[in-house]
C-alpha atoms as a PDB file:
ATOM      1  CA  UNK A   1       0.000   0.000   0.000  1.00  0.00           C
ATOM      2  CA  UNK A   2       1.154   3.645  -0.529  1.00  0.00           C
ATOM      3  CA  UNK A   3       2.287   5.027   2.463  1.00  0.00           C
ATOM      4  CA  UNK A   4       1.047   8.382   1.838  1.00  0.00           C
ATOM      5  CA  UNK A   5      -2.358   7.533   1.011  1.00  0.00           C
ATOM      6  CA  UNK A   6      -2.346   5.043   3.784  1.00  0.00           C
ATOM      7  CA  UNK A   7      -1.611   7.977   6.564  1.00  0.00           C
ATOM      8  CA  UNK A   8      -4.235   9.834   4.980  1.00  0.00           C
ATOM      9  CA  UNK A   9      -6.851   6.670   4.687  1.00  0.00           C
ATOM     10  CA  UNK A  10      -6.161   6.239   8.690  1.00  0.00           C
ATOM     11  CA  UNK A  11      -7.050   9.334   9.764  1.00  0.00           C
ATOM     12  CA  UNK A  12      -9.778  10.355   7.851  1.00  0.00           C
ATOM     13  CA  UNK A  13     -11.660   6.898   8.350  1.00  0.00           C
ATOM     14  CA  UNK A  14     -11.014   7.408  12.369  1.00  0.00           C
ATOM     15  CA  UNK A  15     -12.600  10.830  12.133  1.00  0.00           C
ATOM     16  CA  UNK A  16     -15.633  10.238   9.945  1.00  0.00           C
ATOM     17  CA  UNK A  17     -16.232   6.836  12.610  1.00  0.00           C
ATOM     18  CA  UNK A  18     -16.009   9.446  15.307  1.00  0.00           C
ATOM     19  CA  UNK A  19     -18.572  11.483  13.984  1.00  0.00           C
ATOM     20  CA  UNK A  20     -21.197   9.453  13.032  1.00  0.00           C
ATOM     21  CA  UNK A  21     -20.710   7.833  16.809  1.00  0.00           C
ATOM     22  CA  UNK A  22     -21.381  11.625  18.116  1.00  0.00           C
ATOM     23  CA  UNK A  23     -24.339  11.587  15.715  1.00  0.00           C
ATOM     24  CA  UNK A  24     -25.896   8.568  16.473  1.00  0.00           C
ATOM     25  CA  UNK A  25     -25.397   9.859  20.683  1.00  0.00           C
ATOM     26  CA  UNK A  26     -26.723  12.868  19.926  1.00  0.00           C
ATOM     27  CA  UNK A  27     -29.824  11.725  18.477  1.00  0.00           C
ATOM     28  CA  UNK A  28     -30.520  10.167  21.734  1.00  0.00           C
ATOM     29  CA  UNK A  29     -30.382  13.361  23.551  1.00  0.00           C
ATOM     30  CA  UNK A  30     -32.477  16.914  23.479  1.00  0.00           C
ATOM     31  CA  UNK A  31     -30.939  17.845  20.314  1.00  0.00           C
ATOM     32  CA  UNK A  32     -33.679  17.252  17.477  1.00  0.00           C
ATOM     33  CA  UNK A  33     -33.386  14.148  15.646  1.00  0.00           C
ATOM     34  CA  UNK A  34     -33.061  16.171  12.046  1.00  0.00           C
ATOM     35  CA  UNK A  35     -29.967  17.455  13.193  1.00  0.00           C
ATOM     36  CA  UNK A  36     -28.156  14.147  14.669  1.00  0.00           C
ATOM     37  CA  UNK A  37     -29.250  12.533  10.920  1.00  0.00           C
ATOM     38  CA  UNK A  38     -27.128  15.447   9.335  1.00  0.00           C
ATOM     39  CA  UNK A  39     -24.470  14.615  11.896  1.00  0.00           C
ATOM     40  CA  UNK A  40     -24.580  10.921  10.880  1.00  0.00           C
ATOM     41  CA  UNK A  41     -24.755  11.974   6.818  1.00  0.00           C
ATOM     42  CA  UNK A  42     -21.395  14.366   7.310  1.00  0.00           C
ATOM     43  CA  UNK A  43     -20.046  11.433   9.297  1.00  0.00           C
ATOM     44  CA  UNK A  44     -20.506   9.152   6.575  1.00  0.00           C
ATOM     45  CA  UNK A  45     -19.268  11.597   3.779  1.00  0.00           C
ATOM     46  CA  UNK A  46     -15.946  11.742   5.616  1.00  0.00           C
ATOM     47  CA  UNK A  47     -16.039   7.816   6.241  1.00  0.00           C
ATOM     48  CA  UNK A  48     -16.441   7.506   2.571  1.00  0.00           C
ATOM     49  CA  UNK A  49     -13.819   9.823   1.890  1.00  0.00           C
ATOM     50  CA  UNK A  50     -10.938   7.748   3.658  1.00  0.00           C
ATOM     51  CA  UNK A  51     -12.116   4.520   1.701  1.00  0.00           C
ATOM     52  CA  UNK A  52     -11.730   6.853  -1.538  1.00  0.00           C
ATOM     53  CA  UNK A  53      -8.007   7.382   0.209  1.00  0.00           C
ATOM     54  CA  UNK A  54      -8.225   3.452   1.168  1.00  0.00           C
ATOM     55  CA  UNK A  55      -8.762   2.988  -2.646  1.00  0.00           C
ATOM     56  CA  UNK A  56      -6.196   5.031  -3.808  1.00  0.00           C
ATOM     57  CA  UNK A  57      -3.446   3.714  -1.423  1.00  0.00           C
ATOM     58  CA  UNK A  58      -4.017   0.167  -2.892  1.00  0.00           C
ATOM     59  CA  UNK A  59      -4.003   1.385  -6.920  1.00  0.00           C
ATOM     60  CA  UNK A  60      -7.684   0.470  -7.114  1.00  0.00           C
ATOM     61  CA  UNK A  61     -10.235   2.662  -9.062  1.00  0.00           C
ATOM     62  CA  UNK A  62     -12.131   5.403  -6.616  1.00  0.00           C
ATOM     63  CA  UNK A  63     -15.373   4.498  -7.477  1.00  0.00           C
ATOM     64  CA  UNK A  64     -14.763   1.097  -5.205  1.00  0.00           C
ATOM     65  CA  UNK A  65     -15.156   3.718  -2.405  1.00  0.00           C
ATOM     66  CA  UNK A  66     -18.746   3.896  -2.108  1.00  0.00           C
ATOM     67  CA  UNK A  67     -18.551   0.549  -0.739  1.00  0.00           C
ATOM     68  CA  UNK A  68     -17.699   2.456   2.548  1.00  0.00           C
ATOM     69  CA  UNK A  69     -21.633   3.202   2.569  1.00  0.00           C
ATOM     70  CA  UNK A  70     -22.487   0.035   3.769  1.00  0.00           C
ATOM     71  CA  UNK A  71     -19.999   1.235   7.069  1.00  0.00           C
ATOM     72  CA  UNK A  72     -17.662  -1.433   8.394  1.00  0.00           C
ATOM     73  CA  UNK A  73     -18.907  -3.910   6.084  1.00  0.00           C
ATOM     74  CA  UNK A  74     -17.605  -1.618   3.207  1.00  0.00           C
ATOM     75  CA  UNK A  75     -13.893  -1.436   4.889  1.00  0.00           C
ATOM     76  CA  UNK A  76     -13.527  -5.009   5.151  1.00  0.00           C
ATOM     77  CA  UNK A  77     -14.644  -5.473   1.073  1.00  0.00           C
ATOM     78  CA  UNK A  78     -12.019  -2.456   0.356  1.00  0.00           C
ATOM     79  CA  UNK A  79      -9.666  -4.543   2.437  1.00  0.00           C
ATOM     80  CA  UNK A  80      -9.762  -7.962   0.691  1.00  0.00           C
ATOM     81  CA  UNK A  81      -8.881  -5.916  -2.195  1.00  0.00           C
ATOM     82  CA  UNK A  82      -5.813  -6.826  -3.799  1.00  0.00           C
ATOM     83  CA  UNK A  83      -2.845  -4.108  -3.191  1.00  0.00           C
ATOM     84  CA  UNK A  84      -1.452  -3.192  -6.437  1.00  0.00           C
ATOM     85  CA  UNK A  85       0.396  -0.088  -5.267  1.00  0.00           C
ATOM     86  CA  UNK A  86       3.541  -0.935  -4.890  1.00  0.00           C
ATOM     87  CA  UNK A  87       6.121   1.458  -4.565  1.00  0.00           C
ATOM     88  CA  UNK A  88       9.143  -0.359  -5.717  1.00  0.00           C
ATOM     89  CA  UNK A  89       9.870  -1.646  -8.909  1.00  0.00           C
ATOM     90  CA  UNK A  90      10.121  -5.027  -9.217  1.00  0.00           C
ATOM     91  CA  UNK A  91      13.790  -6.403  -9.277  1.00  0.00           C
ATOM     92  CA  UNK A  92      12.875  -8.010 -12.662  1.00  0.00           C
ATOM     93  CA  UNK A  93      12.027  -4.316 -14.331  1.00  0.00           C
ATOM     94  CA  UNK A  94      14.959  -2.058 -12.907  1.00  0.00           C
ATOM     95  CA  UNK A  95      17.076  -5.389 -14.441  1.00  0.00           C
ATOM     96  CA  UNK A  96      15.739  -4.888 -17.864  1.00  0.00           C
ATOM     97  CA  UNK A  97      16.063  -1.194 -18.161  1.00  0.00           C
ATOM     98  CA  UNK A  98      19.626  -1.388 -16.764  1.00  0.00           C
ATOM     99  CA  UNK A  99      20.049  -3.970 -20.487  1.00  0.00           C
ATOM    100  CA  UNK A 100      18.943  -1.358 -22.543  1.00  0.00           C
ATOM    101  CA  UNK A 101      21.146   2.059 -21.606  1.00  0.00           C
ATOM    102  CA  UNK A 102      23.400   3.082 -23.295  1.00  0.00           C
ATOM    103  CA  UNK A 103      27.056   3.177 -23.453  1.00  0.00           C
ATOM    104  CA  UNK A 104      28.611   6.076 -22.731  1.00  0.00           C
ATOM    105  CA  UNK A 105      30.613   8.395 -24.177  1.00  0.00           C
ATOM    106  CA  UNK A 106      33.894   7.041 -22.308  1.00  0.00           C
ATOM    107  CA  UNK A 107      32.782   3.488 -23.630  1.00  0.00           C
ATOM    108  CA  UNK A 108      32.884   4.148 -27.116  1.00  0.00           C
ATOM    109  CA  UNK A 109      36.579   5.770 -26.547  1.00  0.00           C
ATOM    110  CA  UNK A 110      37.867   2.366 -25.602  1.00  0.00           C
ATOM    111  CA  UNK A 111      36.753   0.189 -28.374  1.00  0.00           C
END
């Protein structure tokens, strides 16, 4: 997974969890019940936001993000995804390209 993408997939999935828990508390309390639903709906934008950042960490499409709507369920699909971000290059390619350069100007000099 991309590191950068994974920071960012951490944190905002923590936050948007936090706020639709505050939401869903809230609705239990004096505050009107329209409200706490908005709560839970700006929760869930920012939950779907870190799959989007989930997504992108693992090379898949961003569309696979609105998985995340189905909440914890959604994070475990993202997760069996297979990771094709991979930051290295495989051994096999930086071998190949290192065939193909090409000689340098000293090289030619000693033929």
């Amino acid at each position: 997974m991309i590191k950068k993408y994974q920071t960012r997939a951490n944190i905002v999935l923590v936050v948007g969890f936090v706020i639709v828990m505050i939401g869903g508390k809230v609705g239990q309390g004096a505050i009107p019940p329209a409200v706490a639903g908005l709560i839970v709906l700006l929760g869930l934008g920012v939950w779907v936001a870190g799959c989007h950042q989930y997504c992108m960490g693992k090379a898949q499409p961003g569309w696979k993000a609105i998985y995340g709507i189905v909440f914890p369920l959604g994070l475990i699909a993202l997760a069996l995804l297979p990771d094709e971000g991979n930051e290295k290059p495989s051994a096999k390619r930086r071998k190949k390209k290192s065939a193909r350069r090409r000689r340098s100007y000293d090289e030619y000099e000693a033929e």
